[in-house]
Protein backbone atom coordinates (compact mmCIF):
# COMPACT_ATOMS: atom_id res chain seq x y z
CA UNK A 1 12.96 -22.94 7.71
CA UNK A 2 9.48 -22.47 7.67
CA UNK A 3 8.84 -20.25 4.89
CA UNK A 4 11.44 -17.74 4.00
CA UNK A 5 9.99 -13.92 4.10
CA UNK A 6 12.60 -11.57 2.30
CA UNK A 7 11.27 -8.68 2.99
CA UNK A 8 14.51 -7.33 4.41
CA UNK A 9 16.50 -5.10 2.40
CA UNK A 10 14.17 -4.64 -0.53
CA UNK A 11 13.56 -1.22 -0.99
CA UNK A 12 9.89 0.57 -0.91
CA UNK A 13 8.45 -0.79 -4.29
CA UNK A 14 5.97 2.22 -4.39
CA UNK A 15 7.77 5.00 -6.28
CA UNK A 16 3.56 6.11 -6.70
CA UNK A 17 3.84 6.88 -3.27
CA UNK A 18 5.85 10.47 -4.14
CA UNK A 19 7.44 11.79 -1.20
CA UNK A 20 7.90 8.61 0.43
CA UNK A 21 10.41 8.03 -1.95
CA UNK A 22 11.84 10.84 -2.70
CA UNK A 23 13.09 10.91 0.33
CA UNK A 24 14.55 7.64 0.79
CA UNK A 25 16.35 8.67 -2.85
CA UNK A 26 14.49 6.97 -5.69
CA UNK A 27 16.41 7.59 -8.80
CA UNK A 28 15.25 8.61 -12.30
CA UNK A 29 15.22 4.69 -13.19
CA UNK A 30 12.79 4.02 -10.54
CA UNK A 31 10.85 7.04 -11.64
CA UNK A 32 10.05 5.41 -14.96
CA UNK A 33 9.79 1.60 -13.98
CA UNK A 34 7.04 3.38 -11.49
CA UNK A 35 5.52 5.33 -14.72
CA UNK A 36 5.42 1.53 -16.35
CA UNK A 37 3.58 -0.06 -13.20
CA UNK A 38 1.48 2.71 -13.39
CA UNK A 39 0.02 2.39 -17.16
CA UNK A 40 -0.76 -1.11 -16.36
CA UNK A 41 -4.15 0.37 -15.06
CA UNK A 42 -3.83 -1.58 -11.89
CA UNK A 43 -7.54 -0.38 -9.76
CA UNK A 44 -8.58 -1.13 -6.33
CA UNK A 45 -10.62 -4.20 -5.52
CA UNK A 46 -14.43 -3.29 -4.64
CA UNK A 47 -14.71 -2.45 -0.67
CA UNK A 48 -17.50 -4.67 -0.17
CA UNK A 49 -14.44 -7.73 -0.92
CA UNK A 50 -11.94 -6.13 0.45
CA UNK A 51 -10.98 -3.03 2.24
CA UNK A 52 -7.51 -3.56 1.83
CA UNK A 53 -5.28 -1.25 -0.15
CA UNK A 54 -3.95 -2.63 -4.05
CA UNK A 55 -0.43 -1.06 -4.90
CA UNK A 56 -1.14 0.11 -8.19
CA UNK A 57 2.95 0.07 -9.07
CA UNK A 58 3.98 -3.40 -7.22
CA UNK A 59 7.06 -5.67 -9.02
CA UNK A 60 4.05 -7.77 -10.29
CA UNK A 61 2.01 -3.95 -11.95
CA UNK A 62 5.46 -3.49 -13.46
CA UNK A 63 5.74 -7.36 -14.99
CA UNK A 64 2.11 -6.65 -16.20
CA UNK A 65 3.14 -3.66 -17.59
CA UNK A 66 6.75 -4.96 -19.07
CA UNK A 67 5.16 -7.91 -20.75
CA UNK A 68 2.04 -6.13 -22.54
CA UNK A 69 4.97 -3.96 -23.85
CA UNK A 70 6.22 -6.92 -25.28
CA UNK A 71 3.50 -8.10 -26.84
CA UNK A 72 2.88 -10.83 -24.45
CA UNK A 73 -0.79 -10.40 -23.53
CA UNK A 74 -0.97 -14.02 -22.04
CA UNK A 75 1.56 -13.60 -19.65
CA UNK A 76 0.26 -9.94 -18.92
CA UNK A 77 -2.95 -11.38 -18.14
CA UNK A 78 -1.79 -14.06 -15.72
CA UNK A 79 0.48 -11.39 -13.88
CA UNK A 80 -2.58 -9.27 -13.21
CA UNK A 81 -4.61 -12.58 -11.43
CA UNK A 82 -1.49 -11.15 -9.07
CA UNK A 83 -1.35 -7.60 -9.32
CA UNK A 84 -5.05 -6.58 -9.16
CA UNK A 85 -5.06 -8.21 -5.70
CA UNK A 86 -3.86 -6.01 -2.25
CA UNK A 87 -0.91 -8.12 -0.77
CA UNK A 88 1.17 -7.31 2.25
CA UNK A 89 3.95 -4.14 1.92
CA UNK A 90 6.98 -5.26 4.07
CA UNK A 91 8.61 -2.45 5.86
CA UNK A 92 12.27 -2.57 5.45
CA UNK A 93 14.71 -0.99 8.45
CA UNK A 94 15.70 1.66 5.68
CA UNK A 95 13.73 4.84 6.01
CA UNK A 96 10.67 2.46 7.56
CA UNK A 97 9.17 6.23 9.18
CA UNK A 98 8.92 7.15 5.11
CA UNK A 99 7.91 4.19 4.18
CA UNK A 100 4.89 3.53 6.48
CA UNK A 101 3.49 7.12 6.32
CA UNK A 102 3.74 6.73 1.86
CA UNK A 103 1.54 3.28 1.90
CA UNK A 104 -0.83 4.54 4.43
CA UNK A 105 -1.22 7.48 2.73
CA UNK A 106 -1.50 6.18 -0.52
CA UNK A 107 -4.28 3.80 0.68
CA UNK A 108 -6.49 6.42 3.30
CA UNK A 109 -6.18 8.18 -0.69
CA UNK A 110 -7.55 5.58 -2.07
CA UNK A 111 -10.50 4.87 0.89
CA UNK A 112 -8.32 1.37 1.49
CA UNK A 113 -6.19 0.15 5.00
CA UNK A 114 -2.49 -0.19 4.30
CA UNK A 115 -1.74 -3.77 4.92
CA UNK A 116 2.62 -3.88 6.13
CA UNK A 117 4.43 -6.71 7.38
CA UNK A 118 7.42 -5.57 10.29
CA UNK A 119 10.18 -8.41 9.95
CA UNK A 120 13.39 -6.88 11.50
CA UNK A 121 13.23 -8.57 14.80
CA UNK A 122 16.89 -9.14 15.89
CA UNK A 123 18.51 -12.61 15.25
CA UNK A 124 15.56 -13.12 12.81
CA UNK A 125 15.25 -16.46 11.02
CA UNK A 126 18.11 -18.06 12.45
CA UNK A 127 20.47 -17.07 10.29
CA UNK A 128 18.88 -19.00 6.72
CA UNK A 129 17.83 -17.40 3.84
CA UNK A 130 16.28 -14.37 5.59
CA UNK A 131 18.30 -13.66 8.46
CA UNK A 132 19.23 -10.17 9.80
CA UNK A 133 17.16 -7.96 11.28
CA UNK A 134 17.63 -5.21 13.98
CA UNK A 135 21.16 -4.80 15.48
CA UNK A 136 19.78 -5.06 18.79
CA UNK A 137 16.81 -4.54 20.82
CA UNK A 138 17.04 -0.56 21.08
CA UNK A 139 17.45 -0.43 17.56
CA UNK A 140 14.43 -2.50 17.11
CA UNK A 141 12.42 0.00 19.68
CA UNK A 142 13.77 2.78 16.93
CA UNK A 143 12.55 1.03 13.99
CA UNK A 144 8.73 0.21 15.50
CA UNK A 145 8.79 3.54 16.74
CA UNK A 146 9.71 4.79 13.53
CA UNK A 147 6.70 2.74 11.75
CA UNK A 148 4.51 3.90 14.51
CA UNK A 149 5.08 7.61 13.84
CA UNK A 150 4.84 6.82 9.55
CA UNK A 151 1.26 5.33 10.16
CA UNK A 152 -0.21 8.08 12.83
CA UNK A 153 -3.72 8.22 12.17
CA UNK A 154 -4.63 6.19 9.29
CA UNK A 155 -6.14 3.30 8.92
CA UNK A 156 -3.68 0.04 8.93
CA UNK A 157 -3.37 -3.66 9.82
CA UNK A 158 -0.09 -4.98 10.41
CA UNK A 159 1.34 -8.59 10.54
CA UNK A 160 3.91 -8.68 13.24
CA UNK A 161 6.84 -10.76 12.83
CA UNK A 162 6.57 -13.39 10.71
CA UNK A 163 8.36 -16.61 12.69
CA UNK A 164 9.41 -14.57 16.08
CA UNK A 165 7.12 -16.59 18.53
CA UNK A 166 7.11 -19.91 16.45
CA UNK A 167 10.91 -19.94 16.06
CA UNK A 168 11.77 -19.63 20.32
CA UNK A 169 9.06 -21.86 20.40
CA UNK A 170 11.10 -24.99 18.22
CA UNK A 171 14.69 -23.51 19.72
CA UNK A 172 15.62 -22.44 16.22
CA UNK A 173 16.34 -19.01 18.02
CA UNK A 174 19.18 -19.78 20.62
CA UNK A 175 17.45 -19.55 24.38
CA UNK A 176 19.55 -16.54 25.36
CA UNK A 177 17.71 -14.33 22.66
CA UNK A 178 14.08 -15.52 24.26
CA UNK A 179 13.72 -12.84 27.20
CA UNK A 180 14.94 -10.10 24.94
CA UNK A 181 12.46 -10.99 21.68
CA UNK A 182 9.06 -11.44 24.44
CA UNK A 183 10.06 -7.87 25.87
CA UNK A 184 10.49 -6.73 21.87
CA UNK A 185 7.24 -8.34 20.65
CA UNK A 186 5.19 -6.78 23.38
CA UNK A 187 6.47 -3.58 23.33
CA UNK A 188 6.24 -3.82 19.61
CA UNK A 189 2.13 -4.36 20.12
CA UNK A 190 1.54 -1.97 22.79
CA UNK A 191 2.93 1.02 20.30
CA UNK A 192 1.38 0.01 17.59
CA UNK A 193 -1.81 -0.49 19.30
CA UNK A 194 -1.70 2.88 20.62
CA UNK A 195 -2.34 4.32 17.29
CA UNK A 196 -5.72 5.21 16.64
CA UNK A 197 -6.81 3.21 13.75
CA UNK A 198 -4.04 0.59 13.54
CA UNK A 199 -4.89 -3.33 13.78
CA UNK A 200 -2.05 -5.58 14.98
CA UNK A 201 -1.55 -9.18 14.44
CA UNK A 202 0.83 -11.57 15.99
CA UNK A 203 2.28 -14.38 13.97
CA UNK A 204 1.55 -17.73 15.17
CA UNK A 205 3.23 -20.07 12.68
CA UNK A 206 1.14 -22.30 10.57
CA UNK A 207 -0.53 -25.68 10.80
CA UNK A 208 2.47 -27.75 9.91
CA UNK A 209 4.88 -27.17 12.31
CA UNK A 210 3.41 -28.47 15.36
CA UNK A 211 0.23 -28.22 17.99
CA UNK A 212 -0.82 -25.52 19.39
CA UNK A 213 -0.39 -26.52 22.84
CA UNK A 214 3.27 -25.77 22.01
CA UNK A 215 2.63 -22.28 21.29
CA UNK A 216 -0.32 -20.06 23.00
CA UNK A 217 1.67 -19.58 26.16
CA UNK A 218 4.78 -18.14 24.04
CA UNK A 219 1.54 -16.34 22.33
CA UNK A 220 0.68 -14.65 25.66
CA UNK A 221 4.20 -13.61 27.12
CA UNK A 222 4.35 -11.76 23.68
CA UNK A 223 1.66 -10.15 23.71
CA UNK A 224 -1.48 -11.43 22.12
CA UNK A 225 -3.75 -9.95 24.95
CA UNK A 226 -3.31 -6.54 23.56
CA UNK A 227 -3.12 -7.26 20.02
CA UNK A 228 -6.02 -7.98 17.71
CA UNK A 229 -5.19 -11.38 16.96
CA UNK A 230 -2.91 -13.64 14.98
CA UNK A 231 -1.47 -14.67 11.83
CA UNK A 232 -1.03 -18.29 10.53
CA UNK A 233 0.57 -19.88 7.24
CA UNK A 234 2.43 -16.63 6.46
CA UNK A 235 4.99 -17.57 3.23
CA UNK A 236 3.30 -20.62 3.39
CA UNK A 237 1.40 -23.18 1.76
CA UNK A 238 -1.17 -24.90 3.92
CA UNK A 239 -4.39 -25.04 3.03
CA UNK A 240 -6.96 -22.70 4.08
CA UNK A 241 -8.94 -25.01 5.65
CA UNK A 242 -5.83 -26.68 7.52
CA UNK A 243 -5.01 -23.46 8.20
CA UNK A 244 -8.61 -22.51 9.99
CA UNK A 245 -8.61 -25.57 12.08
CA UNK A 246 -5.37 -24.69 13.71
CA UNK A 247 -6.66 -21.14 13.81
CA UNK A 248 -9.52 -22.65 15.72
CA UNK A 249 -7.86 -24.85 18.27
CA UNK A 250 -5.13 -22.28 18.97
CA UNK A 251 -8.15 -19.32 19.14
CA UNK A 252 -9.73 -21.10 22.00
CA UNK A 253 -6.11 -21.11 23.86
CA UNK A 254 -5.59 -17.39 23.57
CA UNK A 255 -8.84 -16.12 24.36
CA UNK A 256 -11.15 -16.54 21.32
CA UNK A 257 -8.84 -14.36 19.71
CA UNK A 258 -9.23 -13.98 15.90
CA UNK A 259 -7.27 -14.47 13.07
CA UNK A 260 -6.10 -13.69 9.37
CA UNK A 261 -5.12 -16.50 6.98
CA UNK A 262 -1.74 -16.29 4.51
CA UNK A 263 -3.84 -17.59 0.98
CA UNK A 264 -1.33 -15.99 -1.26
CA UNK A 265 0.28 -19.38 -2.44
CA UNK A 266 -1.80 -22.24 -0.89
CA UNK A 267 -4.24 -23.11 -4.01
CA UNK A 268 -2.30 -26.49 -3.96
CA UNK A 269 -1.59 -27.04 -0.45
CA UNK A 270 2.15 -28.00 0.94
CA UNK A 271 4.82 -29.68 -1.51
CA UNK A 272 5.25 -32.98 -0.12
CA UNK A 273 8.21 -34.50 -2.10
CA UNK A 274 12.11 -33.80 -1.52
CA UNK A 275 13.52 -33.15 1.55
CA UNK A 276 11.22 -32.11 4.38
CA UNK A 277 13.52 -29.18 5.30
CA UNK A 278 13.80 -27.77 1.83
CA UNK A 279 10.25 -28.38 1.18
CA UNK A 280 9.13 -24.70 2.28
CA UNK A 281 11.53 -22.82 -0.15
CA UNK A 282 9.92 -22.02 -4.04
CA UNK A 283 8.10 -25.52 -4.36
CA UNK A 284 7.23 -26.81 -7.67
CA UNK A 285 3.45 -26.87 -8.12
CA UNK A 286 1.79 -24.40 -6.39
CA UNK A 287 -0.86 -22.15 -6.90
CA UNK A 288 -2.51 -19.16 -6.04
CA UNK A 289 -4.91 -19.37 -3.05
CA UNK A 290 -8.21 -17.64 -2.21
CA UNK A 291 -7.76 -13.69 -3.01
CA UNK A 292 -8.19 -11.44 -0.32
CA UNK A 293 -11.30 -10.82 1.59
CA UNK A 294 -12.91 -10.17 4.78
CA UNK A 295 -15.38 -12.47 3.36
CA UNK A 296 -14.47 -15.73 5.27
CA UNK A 297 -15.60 -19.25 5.88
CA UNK A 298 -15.65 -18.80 9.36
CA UNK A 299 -16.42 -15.78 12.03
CA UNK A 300 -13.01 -16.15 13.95
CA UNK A 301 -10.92 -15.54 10.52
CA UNK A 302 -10.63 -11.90 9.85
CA UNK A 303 -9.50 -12.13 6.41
CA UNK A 304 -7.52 -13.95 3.90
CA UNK A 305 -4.54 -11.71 3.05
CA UNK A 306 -1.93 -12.06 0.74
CA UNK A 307 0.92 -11.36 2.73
CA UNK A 308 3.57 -13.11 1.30
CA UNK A 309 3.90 -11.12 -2.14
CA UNK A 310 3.64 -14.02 -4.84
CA UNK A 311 6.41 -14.44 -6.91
CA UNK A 312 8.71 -12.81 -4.42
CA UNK A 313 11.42 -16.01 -3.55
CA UNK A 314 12.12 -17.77 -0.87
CA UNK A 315 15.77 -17.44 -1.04
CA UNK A 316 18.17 -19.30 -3.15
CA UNK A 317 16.80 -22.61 -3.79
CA UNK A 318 15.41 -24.59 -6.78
CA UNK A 319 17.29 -21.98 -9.41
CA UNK A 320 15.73 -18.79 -7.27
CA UNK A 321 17.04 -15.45 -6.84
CA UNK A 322 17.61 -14.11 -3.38
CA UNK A 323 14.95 -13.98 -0.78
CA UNK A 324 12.08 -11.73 -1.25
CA UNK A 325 13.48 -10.64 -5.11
CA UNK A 326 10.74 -10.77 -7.83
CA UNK A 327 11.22 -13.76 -9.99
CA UNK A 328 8.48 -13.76 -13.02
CA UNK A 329 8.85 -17.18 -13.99
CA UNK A 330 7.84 -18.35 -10.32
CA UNK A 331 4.87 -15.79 -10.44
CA UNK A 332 3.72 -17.21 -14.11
CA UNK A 333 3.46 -20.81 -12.78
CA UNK A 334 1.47 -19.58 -9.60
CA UNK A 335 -1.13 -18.07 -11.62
CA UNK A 336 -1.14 -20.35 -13.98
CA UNK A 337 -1.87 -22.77 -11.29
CA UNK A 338 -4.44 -20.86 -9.59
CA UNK A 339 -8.38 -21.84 -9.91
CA UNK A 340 -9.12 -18.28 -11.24
């Protein structure tokens, strides 16, 4: 409803990331898209910008790579506004041990921090576009533990549940389910946060949906105390400086916590025509927002992360392929769109 993630089910795009892969069974096809996303000379971003990770064999490496095979330089170029840029890795509940210890790995390689997204809380998104997640709260235990054991040591930041809090919050997620997901959020940031060098932050929805007087108590009783601080406008479009005022007010709710900003698609701000429920999903119009960076316009924001992968979908709407599925003519139009 509020931005559709689709991170669920889409396999480990990093087939750079060796035995990662290997053991969650990449095939000789994925061998040689990887060996295309790899020849698009895809480098990491400076560390005085950013000290987050780039995936040098992302879907939007490979388009780069597909397209100057083609002869298409143009449209290679505007991919790589995308795929230069670090942008979140969303753990799926297949192999996630694998998949956590290959990025993390591949960045502490590189001198980066992973950035991963966990989105397989049970019941998740209410059953739209990007519904699923964990069978049930003990498998959901399994899967952070599983994460927990694939980073171990090295460095990461990690965007917890895109929607968990803000959906009890607006009764999308049926009242029976609250108890359970509060006891699976906190949990979830008390093993994470026992990791040595692992940063953990709790989504808080964005600045569209409501105030947040509606949400820093549901912010607490999940566990924001322990965590480092929050997310807002994740798969969303609100601008950043929308987006740092709500940070703000809700901040001084939760204990000056800090946050990190979603800029991956909000160069244009929200859509505002059509229906106001359908207004979320692969909007006409919008544009790349600030890239990442720890360099902010404010000392509560962390960073500006791309964690929403542009030109992943929203979900079947306005001629798009399934959620979270790389659509290249949505990705095009973003960067085409985007001030840089």
């Amino acid at each position: 409803m509020y931005g559709s993630r689709g991170a669920a089910g889409v396999r480990a795009t990093a087939a750079v990331l060796g035995a990662a892969l290997l053991i969650a069974g990449c095939s000789s096809d994925d061998e040689e898209e990887s060996a295309h996303g790899a020849a698009a000379g895809i480098t990491q971003q400076p560390r005085s910008i950013t000290p987050f990770w780039v995936n040098p064999d992302g879907n939007a490496a490979r388009q780069v790579a597909a397209y100057e095979k083609a002869g298409k330089k143009a449209e290679a170029g505007q991919i790589r506004k995308i795929a230069q840029q670090p942008t979140g890795e969303w753990i799926s509940p297949e192999n996630p041990e694998e998949q956590a210890r290959g990025f993390t790995e591949a960045a502490a390689r590189a001198d980066r921090t992973a950035l991963l997204v966990l989105y397989n809380i049970p019941h998740r998104d209410c059953g739209q576009f990007s519904g699923g997640g964990a069978a049930d709260g003990d498998a959901y235990r399994a899967f952070v533990d599983r994460v927990a054991r694939g980073i171990g040591d090295r460095p990461a930041t990690v965007v917890l549940e895109p929607d968990a809090v803000l959906h009890m919050v607006d009764n999308c997620t049926a009242p029976e389910y609250h108890e359970e997901r509060y006891d699976l959020l906190k949990g979830a940031v008390t093993t994470l946060k026992s990791l040595k060098n692992t940063k953990v932050y709790l989504d808080a929805g964005n600045a569209g949906w409501g105030h947040p007087d509606q949400i820093f108590e549901p912010l607490k009783r999940a566990g924001i105390d322990q965590a480092d601080g929050f997310s807002v406008n994740v798969s969303n479009f609100y601008t950043t400086q929308d987006s740092i005022a709500y940070g703000k007010e809700l901040s001084a709710k939760v204990g000056g916590k800090p946050f990190v900003i979603d800029t991956s698609r909000n160069g244009n701000g929200p859509y505002t025509e059509g229906k106001p429920d359908e207004r979320w999903c692969n909007p006409p119009g919008r544009a790349l927002g600030e890239t990442p960076t720890t360099k902010t316009a404010d000392p509560l924001v962390d960073a500006y992360l791309w964690i929403k992968r542009p030109g992943e979908s929203d979900g079947e709407c306005k001629g798009g392929p399934k959620a979270g599925e790389w659509w290249p003519e949505y990705a095009l139009k973003l960067a085409r769109a985007s001030r840089s």
